[in-house]
C-alpha atoms as a PDB file:
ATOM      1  CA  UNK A   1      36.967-195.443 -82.884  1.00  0.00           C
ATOM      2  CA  UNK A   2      37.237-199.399 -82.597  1.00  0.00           C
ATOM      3  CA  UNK A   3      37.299-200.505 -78.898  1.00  0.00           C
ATOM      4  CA  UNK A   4      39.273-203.521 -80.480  1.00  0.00           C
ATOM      5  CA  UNK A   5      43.422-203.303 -81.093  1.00  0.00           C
ATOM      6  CA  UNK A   6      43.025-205.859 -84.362  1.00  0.00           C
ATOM      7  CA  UNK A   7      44.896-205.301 -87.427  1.00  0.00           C
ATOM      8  CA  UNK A   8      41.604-204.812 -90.336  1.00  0.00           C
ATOM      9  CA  UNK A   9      41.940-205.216 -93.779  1.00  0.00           C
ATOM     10  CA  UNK A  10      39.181-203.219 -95.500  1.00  0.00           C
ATOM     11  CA  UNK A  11      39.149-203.356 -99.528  1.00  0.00           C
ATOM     12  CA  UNK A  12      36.212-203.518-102.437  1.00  0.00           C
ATOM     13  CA  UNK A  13      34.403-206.199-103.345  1.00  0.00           C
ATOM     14  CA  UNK A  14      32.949-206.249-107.071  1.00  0.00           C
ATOM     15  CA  UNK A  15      31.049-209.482-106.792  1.00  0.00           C
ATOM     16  CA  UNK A  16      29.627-208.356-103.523  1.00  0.00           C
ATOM     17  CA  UNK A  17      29.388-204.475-104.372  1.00  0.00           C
ATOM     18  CA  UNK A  18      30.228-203.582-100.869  1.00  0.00           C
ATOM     19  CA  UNK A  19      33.408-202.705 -98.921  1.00  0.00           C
ATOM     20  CA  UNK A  20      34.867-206.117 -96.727  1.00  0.00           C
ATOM     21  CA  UNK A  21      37.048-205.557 -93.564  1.00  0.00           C
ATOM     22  CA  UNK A  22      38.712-208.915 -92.341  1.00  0.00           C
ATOM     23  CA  UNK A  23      40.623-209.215 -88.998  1.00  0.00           C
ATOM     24  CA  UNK A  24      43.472-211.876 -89.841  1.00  0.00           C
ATOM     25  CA  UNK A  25      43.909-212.446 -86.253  1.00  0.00           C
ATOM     26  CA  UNK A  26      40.413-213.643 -86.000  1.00  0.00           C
ATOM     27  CA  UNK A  27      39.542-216.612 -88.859  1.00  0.00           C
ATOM     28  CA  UNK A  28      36.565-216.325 -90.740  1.00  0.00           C
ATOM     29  CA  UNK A  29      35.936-212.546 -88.799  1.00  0.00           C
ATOM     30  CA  UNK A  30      34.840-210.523 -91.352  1.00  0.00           C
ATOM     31  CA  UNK A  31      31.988-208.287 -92.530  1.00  0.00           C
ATOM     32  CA  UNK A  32      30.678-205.997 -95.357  1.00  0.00           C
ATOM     33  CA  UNK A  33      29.020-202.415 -95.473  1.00  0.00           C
ATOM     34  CA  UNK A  34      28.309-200.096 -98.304  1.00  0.00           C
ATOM     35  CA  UNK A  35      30.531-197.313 -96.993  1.00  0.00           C
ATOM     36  CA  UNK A  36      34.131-197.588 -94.806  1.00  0.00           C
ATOM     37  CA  UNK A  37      32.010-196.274 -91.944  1.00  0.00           C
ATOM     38  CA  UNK A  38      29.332-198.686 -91.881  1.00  0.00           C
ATOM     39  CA  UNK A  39      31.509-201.869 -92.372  1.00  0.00           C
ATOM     40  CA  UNK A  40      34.069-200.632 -89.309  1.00  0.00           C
ATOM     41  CA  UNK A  41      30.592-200.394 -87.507  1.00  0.00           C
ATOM     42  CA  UNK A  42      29.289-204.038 -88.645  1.00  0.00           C
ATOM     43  CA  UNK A  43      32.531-205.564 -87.944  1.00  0.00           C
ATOM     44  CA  UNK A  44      32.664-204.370 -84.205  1.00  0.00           C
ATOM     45  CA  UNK A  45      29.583-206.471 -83.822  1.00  0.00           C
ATOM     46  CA  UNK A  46      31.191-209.596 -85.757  1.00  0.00           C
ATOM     47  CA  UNK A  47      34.249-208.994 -83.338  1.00  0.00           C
ATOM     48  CA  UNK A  48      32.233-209.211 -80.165  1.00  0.00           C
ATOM     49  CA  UNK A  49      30.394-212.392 -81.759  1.00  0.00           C
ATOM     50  CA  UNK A  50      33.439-213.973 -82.615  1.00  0.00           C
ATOM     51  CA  UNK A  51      34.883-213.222 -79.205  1.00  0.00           C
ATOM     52  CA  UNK A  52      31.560-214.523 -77.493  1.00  0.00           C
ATOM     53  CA  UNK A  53      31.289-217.821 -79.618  1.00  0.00           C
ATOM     54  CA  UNK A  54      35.351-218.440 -78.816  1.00  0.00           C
ATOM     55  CA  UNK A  55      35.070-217.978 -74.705  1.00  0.00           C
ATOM     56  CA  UNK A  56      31.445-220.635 -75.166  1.00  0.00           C
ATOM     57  CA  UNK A  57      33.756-222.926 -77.121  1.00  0.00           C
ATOM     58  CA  UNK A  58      36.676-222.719 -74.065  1.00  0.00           C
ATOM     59  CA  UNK A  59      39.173-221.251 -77.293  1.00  0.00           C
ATOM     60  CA  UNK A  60      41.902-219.292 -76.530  1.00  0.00           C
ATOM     61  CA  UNK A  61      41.246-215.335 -77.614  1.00  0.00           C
ATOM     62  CA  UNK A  62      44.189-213.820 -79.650  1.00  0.00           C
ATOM     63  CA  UNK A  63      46.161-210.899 -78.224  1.00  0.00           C
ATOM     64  CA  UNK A  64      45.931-208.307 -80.535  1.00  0.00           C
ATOM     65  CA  UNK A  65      49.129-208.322 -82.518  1.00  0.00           C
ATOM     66  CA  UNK A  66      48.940-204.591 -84.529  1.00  0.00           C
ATOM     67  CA  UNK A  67      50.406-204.512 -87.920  1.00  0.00           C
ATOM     68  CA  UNK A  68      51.247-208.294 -89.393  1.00  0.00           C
ATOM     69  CA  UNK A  69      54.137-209.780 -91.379  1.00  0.00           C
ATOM     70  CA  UNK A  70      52.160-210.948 -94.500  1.00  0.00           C
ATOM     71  CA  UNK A  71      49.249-207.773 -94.494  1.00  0.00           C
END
């Protein structure tokens, strides 16, 4: 279970032939795996390197929102 409160978006890529999850809270946070279980796992790690490269840049972290408007 995620550690992280983000809405994800996880669907099937063709062109990529792998499963994306996206957190639309997060721009350009997003990652791929071959199953639902291994792309929840990758994009823990893209979270916490998103997170880390926003506090280095002095940029504000998003409060997780839950369940958006336009998802």
């Amino acid at each position: 279970m995620s550690r992280y409160k983000y809405e994800v978006i996880i669907y099937w890529s063709d062109e990529d032939e792998a499963f994306i999850a996206e957190v639309p809270e997060l721009p350009g946070c997003a990652a791929d795996g071959e199953t639902h279980e291994e792309v929840l796992s990758n994009l823990e790690t893209i979270i916490d390197e998103w997170i880390e490269t926003a506090q280095a840049l002095g940029r504000p972290i998003p409060i997780p929102k839950g369940r958006l408007m336009f998802a």
